[in-house]
N, C-alpha and C. Protein backbone atom coordinates (compact mmCIF):
# COMPACT_ATOMS: atom_id res chain seq x y z
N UNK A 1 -31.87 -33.88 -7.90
CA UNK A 1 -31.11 -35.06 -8.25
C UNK A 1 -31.74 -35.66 -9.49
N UNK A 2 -30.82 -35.94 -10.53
CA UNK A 2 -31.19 -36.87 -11.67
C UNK A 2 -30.87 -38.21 -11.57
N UNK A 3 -31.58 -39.15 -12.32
CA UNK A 3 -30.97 -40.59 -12.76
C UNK A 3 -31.41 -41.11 -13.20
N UNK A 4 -30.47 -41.38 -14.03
CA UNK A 4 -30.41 -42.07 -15.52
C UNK A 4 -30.02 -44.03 -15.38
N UNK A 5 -30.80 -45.02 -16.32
CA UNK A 5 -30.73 -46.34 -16.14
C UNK A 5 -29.31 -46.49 -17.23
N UNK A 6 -27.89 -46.71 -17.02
CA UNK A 6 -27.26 -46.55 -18.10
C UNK A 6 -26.20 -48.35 -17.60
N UNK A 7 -26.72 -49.18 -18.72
CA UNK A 7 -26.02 -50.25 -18.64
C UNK A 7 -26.71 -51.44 -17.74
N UNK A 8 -28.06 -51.14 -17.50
CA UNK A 8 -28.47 -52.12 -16.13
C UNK A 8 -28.05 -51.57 -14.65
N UNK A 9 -27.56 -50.29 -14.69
CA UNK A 9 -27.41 -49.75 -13.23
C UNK A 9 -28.08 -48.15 -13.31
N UNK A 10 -28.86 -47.95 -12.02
CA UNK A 10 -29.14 -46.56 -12.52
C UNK A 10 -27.79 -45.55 -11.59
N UNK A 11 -27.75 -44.27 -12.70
CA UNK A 11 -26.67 -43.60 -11.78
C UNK A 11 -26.90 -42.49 -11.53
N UNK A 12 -26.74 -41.67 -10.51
CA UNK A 12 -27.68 -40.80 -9.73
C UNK A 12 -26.76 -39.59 -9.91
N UNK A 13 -27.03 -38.42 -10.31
CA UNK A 13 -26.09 -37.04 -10.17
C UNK A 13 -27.16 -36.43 -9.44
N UNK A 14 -26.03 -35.39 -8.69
CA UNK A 14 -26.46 -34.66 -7.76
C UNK A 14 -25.93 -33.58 -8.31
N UNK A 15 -26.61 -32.45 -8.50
CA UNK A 15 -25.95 -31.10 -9.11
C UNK A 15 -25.72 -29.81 -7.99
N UNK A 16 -24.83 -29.27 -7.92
CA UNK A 16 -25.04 -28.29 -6.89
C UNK A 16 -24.26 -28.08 -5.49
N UNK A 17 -24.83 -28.63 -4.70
CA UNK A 17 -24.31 -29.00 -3.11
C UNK A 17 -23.37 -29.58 -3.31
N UNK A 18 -22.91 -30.84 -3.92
CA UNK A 18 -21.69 -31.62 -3.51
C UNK A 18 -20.33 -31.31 -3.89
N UNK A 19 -19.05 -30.91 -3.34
CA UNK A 19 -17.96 -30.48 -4.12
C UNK A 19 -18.11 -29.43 -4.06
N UNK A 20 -18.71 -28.52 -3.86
CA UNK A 20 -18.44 -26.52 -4.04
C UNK A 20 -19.40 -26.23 -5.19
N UNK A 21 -19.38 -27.56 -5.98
CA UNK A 21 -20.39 -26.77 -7.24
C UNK A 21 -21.46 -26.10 -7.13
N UNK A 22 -21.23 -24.87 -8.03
CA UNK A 22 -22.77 -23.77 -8.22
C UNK A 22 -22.71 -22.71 -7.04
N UNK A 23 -21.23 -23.75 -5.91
CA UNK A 23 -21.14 -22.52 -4.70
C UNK A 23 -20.18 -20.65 -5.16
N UNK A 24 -19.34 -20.86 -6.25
CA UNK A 24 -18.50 -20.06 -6.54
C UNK A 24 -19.19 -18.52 -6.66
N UNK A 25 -18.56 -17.70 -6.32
CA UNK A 25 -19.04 -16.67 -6.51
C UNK A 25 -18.40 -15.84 -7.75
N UNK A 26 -18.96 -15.10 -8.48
CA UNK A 26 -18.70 -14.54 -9.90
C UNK A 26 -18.72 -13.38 -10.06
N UNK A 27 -17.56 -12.56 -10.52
CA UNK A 27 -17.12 -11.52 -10.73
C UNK A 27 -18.31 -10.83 -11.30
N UNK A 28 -19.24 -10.03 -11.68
CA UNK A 28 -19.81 -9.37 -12.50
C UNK A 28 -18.91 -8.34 -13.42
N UNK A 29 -19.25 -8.05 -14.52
CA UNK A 29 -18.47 -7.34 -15.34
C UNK A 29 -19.04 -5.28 -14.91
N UNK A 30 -19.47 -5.37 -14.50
CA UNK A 30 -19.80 -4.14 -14.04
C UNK A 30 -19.07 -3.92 -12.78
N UNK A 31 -18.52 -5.01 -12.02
CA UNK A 31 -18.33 -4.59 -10.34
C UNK A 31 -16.45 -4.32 -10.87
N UNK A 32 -16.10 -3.07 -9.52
CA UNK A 32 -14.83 -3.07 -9.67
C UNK A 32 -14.10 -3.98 -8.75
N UNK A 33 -13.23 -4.25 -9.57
CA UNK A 33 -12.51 -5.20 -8.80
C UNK A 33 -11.56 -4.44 -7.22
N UNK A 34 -11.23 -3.27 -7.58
CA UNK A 34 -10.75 -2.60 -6.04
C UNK A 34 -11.63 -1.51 -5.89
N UNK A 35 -11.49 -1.71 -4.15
CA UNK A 35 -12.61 -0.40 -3.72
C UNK A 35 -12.47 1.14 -3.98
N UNK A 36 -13.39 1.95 -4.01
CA UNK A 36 -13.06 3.27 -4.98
C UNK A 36 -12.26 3.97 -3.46
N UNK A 37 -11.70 3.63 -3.02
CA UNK A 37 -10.94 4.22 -1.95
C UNK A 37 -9.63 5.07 -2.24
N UNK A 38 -9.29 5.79 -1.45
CA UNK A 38 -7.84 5.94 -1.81
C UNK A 38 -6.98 5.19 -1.36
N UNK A 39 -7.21 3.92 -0.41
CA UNK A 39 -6.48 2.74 -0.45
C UNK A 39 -6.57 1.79 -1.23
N UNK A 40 -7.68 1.89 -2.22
CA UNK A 40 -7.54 0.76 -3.21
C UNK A 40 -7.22 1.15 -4.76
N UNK A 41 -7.05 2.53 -4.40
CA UNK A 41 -6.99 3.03 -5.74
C UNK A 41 -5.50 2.81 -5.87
N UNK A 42 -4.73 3.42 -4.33
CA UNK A 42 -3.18 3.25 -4.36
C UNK A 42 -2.46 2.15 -4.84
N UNK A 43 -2.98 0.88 -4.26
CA UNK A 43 -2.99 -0.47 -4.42
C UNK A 43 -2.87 -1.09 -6.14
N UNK A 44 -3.83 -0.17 -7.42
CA UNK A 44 -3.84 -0.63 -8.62
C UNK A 44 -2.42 -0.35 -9.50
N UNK A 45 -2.54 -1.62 -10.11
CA UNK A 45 -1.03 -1.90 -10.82
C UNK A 45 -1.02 -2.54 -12.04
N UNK A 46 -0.59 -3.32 -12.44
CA UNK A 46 -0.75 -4.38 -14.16
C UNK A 46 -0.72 -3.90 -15.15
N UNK A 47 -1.37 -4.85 -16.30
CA UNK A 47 -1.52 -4.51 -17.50
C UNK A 47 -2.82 -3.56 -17.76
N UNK A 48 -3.10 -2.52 -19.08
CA UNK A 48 -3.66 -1.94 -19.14
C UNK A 48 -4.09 -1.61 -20.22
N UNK A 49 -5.15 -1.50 -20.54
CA UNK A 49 -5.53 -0.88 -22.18
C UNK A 49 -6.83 0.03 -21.97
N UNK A 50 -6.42 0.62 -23.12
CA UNK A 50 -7.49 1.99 -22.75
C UNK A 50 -8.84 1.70 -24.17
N UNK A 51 -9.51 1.91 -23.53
CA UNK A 51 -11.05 1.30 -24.50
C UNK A 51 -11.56 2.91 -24.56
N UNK A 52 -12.20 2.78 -25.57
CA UNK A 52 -13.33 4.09 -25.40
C UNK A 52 -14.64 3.55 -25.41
N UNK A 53 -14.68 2.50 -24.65
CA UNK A 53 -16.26 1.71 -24.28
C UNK A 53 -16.42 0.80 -23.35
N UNK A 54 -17.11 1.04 -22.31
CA UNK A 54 -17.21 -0.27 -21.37
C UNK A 54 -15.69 -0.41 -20.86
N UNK A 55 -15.53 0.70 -20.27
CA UNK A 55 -13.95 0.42 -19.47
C UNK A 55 -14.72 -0.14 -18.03
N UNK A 56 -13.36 -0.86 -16.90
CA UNK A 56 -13.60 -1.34 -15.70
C UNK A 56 -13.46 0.37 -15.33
N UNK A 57 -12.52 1.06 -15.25
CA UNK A 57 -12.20 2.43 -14.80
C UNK A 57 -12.39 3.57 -15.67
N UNK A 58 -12.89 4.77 -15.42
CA UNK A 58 -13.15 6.09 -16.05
C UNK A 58 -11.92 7.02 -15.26
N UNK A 59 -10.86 7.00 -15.71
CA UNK A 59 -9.91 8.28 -15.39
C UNK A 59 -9.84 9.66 -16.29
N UNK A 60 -8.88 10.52 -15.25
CA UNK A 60 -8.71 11.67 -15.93
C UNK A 60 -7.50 12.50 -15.56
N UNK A 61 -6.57 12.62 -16.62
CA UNK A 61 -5.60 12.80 -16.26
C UNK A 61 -4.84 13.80 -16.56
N UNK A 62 -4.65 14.63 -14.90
CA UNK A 62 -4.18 15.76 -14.54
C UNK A 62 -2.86 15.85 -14.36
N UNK A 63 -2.32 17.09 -14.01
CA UNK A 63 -0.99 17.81 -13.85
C UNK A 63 -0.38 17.94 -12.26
N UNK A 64 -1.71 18.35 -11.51
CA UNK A 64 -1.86 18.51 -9.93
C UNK A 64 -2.46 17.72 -9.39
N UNK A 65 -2.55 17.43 -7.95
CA UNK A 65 -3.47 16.56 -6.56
C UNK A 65 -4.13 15.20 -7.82
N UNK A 66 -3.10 14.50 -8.31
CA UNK A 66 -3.82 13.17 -8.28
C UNK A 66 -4.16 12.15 -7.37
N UNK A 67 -5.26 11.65 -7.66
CA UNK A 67 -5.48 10.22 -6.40
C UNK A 67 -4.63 9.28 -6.00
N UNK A 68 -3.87 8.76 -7.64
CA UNK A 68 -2.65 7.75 -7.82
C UNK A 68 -1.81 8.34 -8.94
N UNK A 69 -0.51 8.70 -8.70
CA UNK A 69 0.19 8.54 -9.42
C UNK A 69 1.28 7.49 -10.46
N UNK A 70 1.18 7.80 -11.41
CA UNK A 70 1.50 6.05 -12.33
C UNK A 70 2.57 6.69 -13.67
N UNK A 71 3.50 5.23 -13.39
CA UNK A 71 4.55 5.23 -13.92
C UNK A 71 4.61 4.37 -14.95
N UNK A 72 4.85 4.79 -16.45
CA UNK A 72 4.38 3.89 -17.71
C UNK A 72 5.80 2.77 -17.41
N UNK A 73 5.28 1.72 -17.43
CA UNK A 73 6.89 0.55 -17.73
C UNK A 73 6.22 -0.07 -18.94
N UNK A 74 7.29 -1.23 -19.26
CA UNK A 74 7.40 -1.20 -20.70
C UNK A 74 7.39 -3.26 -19.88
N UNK A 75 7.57 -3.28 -18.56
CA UNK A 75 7.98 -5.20 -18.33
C UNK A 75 7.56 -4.80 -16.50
N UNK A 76 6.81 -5.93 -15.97
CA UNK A 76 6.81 -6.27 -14.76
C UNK A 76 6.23 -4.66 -13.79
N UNK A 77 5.07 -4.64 -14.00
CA UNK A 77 3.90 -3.73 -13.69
C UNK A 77 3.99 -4.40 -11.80
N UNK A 78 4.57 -4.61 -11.73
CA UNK A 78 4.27 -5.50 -10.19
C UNK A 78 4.21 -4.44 -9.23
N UNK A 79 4.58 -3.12 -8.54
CA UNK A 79 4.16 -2.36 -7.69
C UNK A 79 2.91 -1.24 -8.03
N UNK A 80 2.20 -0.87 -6.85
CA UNK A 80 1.74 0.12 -6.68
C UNK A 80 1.81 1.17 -8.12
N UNK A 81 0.63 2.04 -8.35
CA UNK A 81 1.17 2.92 -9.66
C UNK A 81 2.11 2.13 -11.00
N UNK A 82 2.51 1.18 -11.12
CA UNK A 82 3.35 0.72 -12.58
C UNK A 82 1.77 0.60 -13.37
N UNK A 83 2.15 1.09 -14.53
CA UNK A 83 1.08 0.28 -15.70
C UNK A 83 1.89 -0.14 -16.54
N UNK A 84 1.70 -1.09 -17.27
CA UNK A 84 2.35 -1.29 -18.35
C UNK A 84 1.01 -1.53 -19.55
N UNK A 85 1.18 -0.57 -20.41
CA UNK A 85 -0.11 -0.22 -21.15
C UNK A 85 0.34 -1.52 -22.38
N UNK A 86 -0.49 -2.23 -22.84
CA UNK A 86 -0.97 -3.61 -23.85
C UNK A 86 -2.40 -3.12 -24.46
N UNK A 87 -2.26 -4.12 -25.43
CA UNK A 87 -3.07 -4.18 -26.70
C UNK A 87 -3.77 -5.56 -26.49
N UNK A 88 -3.27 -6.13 -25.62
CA UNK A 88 -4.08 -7.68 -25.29
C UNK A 88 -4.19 -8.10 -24.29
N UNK A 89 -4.54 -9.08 -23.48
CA UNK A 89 -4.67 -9.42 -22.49
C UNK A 89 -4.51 -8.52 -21.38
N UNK A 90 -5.20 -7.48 -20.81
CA UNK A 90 -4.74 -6.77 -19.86
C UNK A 90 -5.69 -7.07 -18.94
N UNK A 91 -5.06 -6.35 -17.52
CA UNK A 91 -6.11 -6.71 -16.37
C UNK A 91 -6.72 -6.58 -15.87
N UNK A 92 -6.59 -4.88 -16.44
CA UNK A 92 -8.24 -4.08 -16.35
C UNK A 92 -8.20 -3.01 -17.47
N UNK A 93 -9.10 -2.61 -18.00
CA UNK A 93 -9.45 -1.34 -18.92
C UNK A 93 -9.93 -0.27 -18.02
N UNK A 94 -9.26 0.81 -18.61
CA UNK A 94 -9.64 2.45 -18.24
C UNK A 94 -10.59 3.07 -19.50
N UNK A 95 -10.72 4.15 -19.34
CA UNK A 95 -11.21 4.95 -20.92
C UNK A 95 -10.38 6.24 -19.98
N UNK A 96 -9.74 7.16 -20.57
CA UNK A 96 -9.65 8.55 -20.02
C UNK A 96 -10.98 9.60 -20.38
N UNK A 97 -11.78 10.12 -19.89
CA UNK A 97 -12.35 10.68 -19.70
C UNK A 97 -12.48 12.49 -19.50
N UNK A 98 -12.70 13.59 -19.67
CA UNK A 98 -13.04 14.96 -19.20
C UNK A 98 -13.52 15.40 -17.94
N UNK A 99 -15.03 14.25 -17.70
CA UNK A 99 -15.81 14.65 -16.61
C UNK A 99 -16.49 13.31 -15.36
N UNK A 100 -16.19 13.45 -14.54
CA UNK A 100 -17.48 11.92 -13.78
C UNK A 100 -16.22 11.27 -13.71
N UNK A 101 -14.84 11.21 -13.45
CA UNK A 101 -13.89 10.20 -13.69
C UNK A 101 -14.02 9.51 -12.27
N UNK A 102 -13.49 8.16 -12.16
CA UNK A 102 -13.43 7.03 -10.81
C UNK A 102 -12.46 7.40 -10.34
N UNK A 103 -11.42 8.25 -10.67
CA UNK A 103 -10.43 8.55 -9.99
C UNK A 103 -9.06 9.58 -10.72
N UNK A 104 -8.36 10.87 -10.82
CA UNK A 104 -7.64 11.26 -11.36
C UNK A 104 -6.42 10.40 -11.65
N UNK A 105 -5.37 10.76 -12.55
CA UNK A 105 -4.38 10.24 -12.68
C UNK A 105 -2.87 10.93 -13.11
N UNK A 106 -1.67 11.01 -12.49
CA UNK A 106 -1.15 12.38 -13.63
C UNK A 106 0.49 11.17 -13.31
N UNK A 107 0.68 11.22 -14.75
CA UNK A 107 1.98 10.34 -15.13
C UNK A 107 3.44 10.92 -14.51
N UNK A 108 4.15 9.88 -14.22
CA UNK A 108 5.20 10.42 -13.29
C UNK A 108 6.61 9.33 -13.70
N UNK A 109 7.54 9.82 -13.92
CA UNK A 109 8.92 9.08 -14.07
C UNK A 109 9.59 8.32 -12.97
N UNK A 110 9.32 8.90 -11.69
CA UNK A 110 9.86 8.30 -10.96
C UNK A 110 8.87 8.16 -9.14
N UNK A 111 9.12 7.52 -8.63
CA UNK A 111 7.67 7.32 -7.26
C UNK A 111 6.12 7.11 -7.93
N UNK A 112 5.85 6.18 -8.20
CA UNK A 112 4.56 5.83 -8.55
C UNK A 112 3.81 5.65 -7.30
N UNK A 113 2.33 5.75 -7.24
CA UNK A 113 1.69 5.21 -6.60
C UNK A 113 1.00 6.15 -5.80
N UNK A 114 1.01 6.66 -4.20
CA UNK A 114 0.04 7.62 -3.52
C UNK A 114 1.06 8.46 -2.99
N UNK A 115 1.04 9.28 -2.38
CA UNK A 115 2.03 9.85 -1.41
C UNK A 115 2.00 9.32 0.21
């Protein structure tokens, strides 16, 4: 606890405990946001941009037995498998990758998502 004499009254802050403050818990930029499961992999959807550095995801993308299959849209990424690939604001980054990938991927026109 601090306090400060401001005006002829002293006023007391409390940092921390009171209100939730300092209680929040914080994303780390290393942690994935869904579990490397094949239920959470099924589950990924949104915006997307592909980095060749410091991606959230390392994919690799095949022809056969993908983990998730994904369907490029162009508006409203809202199910299972949609990406809609952006240049800004997206909601997670991939890099495509050769080898060590978090999960395969192989592009599809129509049924996105797991089997």
């Amino acid at each position: 606890m601090k306090a400060w004499l401001v005006g002829g009254s002293i006023v007391a802050v409390v940092a921390g405990g009171w209100f939730g403050l300092g209680t929040r818990k914080v994303a780390h930029a290393g942690e994935c946001p869904i579990a490397m499961t094949k239920g959470g992999v099924c589950q990924l959807h949104g915006k997307v941009k592909i980095v060749n550095a410091f991606p959230k995801y390392k994919i690799k993308i095949v022809n056969a037995f993908p983990d998730i299959k994904v369907q490029k849209v162009t508006a409203f990424p809202d199910g299972p498998g949609k990406w809609q690939f952006v240049d800004a604001f997206p909601d997670f980054t991939v890099q495509i990758v050769d080898a060590f990938p978090d999960f395969t991927v192989q592009y599809v026109n129509a049924f996105p998502g797991c089997d």
